[in-house]
PDB file of N, CA and C in Angstrom:
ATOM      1  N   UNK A   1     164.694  83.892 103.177  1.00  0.00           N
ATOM      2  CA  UNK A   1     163.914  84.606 104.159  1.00  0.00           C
ATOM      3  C   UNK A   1     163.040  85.642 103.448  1.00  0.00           C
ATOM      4  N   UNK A   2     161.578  85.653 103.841  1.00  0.00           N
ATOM      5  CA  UNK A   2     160.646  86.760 103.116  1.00  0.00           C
ATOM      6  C   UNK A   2     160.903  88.090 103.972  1.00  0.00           C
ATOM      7  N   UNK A   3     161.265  88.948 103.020  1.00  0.00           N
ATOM      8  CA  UNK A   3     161.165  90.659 103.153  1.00  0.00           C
ATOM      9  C   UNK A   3     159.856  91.091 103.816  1.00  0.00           C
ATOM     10  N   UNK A   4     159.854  91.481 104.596  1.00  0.00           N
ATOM     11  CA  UNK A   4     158.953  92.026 105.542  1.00  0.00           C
ATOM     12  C   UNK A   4     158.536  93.398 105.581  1.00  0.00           C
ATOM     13  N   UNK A   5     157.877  93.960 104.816  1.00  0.00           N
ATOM     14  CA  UNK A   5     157.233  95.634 104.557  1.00  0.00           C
ATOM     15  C   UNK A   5     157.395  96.084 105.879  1.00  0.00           C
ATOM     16  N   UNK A   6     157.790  97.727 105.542  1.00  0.00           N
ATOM     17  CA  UNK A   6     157.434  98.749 107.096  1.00  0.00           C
ATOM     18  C   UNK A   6     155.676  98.512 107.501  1.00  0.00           C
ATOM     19  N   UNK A   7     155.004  98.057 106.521  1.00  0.00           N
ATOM     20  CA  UNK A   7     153.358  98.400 106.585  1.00  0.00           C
ATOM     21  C   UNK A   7     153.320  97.044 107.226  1.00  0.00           C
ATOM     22  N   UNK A   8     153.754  95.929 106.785  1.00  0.00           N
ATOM     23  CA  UNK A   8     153.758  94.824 108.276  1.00  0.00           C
ATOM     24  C   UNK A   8     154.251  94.818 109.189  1.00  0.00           C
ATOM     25  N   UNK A   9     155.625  95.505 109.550  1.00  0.00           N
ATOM     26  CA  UNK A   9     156.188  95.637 110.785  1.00  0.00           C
ATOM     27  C   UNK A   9     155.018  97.035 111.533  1.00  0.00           C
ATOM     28  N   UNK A  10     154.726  97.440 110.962  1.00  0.00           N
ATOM     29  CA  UNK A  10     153.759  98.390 112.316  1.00  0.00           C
ATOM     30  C   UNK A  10     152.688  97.931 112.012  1.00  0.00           C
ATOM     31  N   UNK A  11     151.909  97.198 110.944  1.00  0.00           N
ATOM     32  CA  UNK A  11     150.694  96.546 111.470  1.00  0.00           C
ATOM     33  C   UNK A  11     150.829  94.965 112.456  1.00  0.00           C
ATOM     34  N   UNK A  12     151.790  94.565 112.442  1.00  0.00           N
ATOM     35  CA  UNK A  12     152.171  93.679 114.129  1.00  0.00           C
ATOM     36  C   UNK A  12     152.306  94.606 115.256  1.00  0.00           C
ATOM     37  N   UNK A  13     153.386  95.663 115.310  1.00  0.00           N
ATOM     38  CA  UNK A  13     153.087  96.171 116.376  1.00  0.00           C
ATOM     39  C   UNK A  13     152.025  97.019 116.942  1.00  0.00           C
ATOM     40  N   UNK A  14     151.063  97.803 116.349  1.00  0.00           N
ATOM     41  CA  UNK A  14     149.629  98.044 116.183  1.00  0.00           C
ATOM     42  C   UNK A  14     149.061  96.704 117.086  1.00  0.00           C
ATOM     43  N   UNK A  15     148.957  95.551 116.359  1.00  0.00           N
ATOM     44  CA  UNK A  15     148.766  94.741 116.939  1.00  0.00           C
ATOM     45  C   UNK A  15     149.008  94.386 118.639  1.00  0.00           C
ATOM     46  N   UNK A  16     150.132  94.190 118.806  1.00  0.00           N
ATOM     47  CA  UNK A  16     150.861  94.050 119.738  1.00  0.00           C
ATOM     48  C   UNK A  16     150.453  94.792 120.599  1.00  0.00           C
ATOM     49  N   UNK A  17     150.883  96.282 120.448  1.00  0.00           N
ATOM     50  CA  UNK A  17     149.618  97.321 121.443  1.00  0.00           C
ATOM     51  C   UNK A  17     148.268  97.237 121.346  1.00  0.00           C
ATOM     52  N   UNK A  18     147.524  96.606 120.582  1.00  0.00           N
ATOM     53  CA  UNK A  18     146.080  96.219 121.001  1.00  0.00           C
ATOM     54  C   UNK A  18     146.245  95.365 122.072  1.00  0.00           C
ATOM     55  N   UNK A  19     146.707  94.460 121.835  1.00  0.00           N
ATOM     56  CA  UNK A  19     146.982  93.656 122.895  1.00  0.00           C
ATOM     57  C   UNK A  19     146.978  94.132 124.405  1.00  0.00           C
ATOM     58  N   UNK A  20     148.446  95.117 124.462  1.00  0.00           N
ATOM     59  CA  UNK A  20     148.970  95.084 125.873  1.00  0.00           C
ATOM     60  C   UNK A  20     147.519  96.412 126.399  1.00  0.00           C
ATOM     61  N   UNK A  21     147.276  96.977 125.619  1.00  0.00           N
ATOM     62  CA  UNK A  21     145.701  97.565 125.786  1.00  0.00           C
ATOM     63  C   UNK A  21     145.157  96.775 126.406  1.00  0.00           C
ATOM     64  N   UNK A  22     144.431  96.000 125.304  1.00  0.00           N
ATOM     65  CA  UNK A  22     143.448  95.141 126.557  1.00  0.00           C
ATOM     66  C   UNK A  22     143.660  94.742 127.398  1.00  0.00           C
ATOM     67  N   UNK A  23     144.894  94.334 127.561  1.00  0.00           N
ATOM     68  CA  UNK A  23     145.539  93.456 129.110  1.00  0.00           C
ATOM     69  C   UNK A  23     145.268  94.289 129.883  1.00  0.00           C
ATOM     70  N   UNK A  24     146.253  95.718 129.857  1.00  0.00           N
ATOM     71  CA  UNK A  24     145.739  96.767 130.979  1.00  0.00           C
ATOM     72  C   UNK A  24     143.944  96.820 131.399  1.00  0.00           C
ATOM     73  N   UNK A  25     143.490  97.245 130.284  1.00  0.00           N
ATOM     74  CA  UNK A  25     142.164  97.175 130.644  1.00  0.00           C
ATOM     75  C   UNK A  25     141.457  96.350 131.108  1.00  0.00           C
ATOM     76  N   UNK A  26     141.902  94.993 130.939  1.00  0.00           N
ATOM     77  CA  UNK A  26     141.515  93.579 132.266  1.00  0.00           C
ATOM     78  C   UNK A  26     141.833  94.136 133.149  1.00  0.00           C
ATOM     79  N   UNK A  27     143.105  94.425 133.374  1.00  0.00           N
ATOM     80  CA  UNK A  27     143.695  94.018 134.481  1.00  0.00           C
ATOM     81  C   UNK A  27     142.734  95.250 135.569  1.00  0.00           C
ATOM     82  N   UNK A  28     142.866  96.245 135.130  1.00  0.00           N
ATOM     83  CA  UNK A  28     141.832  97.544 135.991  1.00  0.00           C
ATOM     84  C   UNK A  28     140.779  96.792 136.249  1.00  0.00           C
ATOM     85  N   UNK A  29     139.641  96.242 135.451  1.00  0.00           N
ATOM     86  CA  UNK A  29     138.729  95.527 135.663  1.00  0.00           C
ATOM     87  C   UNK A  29     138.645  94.982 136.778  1.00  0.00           C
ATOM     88  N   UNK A  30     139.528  93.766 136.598  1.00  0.00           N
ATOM     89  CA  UNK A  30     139.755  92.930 137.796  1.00  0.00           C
ATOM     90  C   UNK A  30     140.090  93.312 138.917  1.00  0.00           C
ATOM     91  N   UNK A  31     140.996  94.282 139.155  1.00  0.00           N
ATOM     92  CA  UNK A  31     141.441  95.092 140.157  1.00  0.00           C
ATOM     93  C   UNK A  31     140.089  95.844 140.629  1.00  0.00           C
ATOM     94  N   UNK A  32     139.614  96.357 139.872  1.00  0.00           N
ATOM     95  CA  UNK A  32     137.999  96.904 140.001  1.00  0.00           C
ATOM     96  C   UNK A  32     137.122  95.958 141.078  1.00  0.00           C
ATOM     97  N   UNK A  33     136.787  94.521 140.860  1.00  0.00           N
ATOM     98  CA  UNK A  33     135.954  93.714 141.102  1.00  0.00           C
ATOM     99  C   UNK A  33     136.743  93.151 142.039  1.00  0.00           C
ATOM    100  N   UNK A  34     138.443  92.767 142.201  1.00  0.00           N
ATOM    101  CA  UNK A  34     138.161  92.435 143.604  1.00  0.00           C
ATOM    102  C   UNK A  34     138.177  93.968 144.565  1.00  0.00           C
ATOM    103  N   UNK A  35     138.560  94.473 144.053  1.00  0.00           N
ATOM    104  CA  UNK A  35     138.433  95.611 145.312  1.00  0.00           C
ATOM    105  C   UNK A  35     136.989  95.910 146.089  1.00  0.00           C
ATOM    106  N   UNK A  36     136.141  95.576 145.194  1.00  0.00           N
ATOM    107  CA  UNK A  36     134.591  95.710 145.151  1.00  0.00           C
ATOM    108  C   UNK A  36     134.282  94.967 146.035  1.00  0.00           C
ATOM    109  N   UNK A  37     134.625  93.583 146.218  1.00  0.00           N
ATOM    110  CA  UNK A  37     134.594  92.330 147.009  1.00  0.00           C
ATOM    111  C   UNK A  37     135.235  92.469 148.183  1.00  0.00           C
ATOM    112  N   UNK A  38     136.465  92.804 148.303  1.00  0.00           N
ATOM    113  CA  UNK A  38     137.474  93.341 149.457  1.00  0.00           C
ATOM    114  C   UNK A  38     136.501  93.993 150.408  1.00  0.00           C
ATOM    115  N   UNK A  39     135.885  95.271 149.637  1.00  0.00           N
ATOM    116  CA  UNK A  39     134.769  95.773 150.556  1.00  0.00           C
ATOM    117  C   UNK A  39     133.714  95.256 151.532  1.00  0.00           C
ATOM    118  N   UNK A  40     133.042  94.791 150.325  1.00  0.00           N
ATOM    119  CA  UNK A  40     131.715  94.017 150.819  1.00  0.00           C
ATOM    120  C   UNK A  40     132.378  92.707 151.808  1.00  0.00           C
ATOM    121  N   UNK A  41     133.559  92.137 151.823  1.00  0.00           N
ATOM    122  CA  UNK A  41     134.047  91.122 152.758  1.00  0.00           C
ATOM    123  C   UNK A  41     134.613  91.746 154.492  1.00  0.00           C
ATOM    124  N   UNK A  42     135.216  93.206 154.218  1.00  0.00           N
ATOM    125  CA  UNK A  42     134.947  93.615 155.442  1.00  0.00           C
ATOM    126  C   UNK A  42     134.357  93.845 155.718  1.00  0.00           C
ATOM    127  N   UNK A  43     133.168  94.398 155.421  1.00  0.00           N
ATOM    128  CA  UNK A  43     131.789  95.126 156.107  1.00  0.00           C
ATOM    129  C   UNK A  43     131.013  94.084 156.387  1.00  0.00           C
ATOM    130  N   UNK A  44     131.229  92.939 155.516  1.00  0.00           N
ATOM    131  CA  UNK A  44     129.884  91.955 155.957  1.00  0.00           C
ATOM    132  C   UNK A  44     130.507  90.442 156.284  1.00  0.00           C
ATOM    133  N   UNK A  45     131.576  90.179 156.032  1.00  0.00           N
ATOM    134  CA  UNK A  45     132.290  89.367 156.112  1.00  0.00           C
ATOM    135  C   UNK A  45     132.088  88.165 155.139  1.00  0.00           C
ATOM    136  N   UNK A  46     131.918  87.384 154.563  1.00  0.00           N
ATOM    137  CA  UNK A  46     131.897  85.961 154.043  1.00  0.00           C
ATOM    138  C   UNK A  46     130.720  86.900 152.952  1.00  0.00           C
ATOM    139  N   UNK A  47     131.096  87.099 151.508  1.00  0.00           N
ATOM    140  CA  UNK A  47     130.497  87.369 150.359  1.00  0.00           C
ATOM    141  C   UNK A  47     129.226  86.252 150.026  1.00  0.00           C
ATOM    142  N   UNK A  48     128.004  86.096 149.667  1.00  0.00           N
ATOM    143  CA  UNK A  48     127.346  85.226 149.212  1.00  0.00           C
ATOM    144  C   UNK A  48     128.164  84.648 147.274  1.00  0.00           C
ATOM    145  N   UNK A  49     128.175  83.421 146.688  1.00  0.00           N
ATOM    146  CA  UNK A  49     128.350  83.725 145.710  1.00  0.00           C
ATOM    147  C   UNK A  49     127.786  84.104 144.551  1.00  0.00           C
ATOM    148  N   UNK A  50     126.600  84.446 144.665  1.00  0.00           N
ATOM    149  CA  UNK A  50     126.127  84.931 143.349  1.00  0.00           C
ATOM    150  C   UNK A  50     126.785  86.036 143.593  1.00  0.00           C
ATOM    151  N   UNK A  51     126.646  87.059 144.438  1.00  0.00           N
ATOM    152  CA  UNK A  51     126.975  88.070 143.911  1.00  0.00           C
ATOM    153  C   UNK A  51     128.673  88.150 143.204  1.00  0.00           C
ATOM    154  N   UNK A  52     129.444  87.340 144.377  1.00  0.00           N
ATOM    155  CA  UNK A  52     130.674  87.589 143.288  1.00  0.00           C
ATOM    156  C   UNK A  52     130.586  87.012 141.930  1.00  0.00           C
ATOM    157  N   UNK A  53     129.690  86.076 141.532  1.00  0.00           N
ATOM    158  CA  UNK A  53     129.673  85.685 139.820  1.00  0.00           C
ATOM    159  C   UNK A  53     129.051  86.636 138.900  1.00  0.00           C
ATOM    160  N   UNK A  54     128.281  88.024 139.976  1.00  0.00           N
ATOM    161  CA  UNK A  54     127.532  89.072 139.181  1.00  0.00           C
ATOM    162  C   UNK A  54     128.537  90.147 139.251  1.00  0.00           C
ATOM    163  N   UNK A  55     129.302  89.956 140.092  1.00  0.00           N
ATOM    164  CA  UNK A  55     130.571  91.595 139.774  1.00  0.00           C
ATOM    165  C   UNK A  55     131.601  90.675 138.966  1.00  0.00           C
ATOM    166  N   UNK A  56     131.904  89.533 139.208  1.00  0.00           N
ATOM    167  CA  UNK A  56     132.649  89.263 137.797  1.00  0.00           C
ATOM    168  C   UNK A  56     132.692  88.841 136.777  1.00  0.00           C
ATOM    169  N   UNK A  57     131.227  89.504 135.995  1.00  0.00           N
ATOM    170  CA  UNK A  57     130.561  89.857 134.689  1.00  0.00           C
ATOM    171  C   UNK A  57     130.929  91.080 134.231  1.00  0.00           C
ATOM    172  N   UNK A  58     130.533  92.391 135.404  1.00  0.00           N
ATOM    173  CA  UNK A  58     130.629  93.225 135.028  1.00  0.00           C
ATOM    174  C   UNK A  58     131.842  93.201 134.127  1.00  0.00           C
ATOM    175  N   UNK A  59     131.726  94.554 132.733  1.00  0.00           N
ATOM    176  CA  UNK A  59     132.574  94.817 132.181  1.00  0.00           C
ATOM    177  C   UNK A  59     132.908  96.516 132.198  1.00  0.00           C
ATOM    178  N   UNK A  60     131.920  96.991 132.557  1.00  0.00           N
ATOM    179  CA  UNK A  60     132.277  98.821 132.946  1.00  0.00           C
ATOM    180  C   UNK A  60     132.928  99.057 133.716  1.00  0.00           C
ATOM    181  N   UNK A  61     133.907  99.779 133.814  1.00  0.00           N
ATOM    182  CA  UNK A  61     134.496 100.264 135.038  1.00  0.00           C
ATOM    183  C   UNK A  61     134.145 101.282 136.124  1.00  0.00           C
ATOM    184  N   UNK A  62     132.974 101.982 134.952  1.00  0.00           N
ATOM    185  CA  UNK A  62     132.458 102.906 135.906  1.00  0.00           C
ATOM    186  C   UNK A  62     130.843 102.480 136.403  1.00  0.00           C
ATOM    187  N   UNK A  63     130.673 101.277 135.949  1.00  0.00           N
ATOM    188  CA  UNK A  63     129.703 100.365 137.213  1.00  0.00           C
ATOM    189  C   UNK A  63     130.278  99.852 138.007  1.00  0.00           C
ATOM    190  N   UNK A  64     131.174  99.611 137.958  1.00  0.00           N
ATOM    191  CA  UNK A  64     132.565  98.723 139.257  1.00  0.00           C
ATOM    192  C   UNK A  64     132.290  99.802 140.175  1.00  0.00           C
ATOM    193  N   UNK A  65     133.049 101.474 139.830  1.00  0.00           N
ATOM    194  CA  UNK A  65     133.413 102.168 140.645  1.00  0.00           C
ATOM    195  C   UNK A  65     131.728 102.486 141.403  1.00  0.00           C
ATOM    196  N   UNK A  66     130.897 102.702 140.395  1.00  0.00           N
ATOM    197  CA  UNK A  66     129.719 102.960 141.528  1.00  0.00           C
ATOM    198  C   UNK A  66     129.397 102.116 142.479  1.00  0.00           C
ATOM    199  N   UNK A  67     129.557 101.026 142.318  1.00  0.00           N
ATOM    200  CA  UNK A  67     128.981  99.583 143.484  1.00  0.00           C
ATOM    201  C   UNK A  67     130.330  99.760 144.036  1.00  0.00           C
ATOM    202  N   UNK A  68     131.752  99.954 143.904  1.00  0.00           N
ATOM    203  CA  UNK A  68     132.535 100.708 145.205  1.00  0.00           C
ATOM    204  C   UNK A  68     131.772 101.319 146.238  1.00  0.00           C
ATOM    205  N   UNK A  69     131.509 102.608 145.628  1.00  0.00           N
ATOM    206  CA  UNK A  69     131.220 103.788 146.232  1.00  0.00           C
ATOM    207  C   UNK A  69     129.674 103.349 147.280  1.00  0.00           C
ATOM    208  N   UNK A  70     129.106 102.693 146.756  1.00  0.00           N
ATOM    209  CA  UNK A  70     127.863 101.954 147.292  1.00  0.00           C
ATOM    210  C   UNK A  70     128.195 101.115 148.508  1.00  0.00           C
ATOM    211  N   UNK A  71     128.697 100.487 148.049  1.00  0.00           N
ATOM    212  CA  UNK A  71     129.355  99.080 149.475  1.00  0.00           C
ATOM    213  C   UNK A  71     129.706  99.614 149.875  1.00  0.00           C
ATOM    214  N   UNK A  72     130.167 100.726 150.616  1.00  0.00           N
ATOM    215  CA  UNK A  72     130.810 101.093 151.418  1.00  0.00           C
ATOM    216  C   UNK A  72     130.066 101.844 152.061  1.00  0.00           C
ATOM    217  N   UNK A  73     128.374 102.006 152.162  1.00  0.00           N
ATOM    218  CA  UNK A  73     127.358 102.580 152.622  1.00  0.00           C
ATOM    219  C   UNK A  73     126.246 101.572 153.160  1.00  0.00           C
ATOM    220  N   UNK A  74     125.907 101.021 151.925  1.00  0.00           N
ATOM    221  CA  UNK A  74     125.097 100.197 152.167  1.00  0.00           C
ATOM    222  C   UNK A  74     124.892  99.363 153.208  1.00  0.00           C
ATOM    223  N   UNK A  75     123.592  99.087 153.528  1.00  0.00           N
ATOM    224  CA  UNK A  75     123.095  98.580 154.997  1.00  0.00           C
ATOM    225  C   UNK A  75     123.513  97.442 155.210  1.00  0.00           C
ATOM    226  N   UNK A  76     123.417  96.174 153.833  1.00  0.00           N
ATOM    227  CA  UNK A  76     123.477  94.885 153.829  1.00  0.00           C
ATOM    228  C   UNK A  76     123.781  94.103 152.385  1.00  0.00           C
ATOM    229  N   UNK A  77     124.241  92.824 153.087  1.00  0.00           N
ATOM    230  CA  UNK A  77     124.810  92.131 151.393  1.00  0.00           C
ATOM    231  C   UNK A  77     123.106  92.231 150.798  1.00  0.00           C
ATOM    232  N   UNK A  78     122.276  91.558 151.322  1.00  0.00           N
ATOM    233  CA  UNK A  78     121.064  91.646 150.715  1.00  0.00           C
ATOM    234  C   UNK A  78     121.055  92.947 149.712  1.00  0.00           C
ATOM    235  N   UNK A  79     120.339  93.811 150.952  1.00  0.00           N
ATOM    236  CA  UNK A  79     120.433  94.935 149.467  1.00  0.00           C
ATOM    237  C   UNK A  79     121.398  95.515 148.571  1.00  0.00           C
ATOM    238  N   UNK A  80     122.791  95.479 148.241  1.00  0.00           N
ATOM    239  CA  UNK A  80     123.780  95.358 147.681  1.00  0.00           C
ATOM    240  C   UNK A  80     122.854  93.984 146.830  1.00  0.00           C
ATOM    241  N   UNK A  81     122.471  93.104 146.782  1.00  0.00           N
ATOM    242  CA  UNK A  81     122.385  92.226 145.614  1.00  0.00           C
ATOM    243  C   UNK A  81     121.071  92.821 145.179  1.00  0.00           C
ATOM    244  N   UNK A  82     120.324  93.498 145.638  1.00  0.00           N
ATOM    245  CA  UNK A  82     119.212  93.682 145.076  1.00  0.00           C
ATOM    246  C   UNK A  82     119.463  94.844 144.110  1.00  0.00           C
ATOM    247  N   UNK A  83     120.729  96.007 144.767  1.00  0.00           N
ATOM    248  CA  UNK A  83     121.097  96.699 143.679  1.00  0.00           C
ATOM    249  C   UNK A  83     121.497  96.121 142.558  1.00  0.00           C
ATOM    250  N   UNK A  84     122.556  95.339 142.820  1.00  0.00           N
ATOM    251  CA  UNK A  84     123.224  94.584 141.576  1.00  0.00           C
ATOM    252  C   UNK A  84     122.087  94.001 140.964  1.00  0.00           C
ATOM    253  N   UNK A  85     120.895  93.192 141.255  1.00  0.00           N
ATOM    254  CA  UNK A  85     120.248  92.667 139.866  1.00  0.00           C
ATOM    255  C   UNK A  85     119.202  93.902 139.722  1.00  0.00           C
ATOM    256  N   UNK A  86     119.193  94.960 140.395  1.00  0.00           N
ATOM    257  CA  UNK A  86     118.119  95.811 139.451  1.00  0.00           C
ATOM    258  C   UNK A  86     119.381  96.571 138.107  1.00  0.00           C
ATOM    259  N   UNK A  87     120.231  96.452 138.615  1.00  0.00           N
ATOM    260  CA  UNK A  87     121.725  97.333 137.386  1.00  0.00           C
ATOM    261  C   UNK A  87     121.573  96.143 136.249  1.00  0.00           C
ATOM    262  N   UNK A  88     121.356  95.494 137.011  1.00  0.00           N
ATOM    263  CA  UNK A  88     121.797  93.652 135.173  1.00  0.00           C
ATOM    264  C   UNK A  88     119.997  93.862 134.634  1.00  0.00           C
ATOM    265  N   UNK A  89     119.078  94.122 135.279  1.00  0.00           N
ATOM    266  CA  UNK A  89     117.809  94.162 134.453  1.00  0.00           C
ATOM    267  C   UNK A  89     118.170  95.428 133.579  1.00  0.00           C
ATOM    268  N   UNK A  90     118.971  96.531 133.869  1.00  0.00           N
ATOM    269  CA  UNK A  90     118.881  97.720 132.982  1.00  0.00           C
ATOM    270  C   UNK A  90     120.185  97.532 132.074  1.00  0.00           C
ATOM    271  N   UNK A  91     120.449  96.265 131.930  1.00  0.00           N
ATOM    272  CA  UNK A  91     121.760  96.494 131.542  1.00  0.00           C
ATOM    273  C   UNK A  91     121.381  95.382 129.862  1.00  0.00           C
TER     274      UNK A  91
END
């Protein structure tokens, strides 16, 4: 059996917590984007799909949270998509 250094046992687990990092940070994401959708499905009922294939691109969380905070004002899915592709031209 090969001897295994302290400097490899914490550069796997280093590892390992990169990992469960990013997972969390999907997972908010996602939680992000459907909640986003949740919205826009009560207020307007039946989502068009582009837009859900354009919130689940997004990768910011704090563009998620603004198009929250938005849908939940906004007049119509229309303009809600017109926000969303003027945010992807600046993006």
């Amino acid at each position: 059996m090969r001897y295994v250094t302290s400097i490899e046992r914490l550069a796997k687990a280093e590892g390992i917590q990169e990992g469960i990092e990013q997972g969390i940070e999907q997972g908010i994401l996602q939680n992000a984007r459907d909640s986003l959708i949740e919205v826009l499905e009560t207020r307007f009922g039946e989502v068009p799909s582009s837009i859900v294939e354009i919130v689940n691109k997004i990768e910011e969380s704090a563009v998620l949270k603004m198009l929250h905070k938005r849908a939940i004002a906004i007049p119509s899915t229309a303009e809600f998509q017109q926000l969303l592709l003027s945010i992807a031209s600046q993006q």
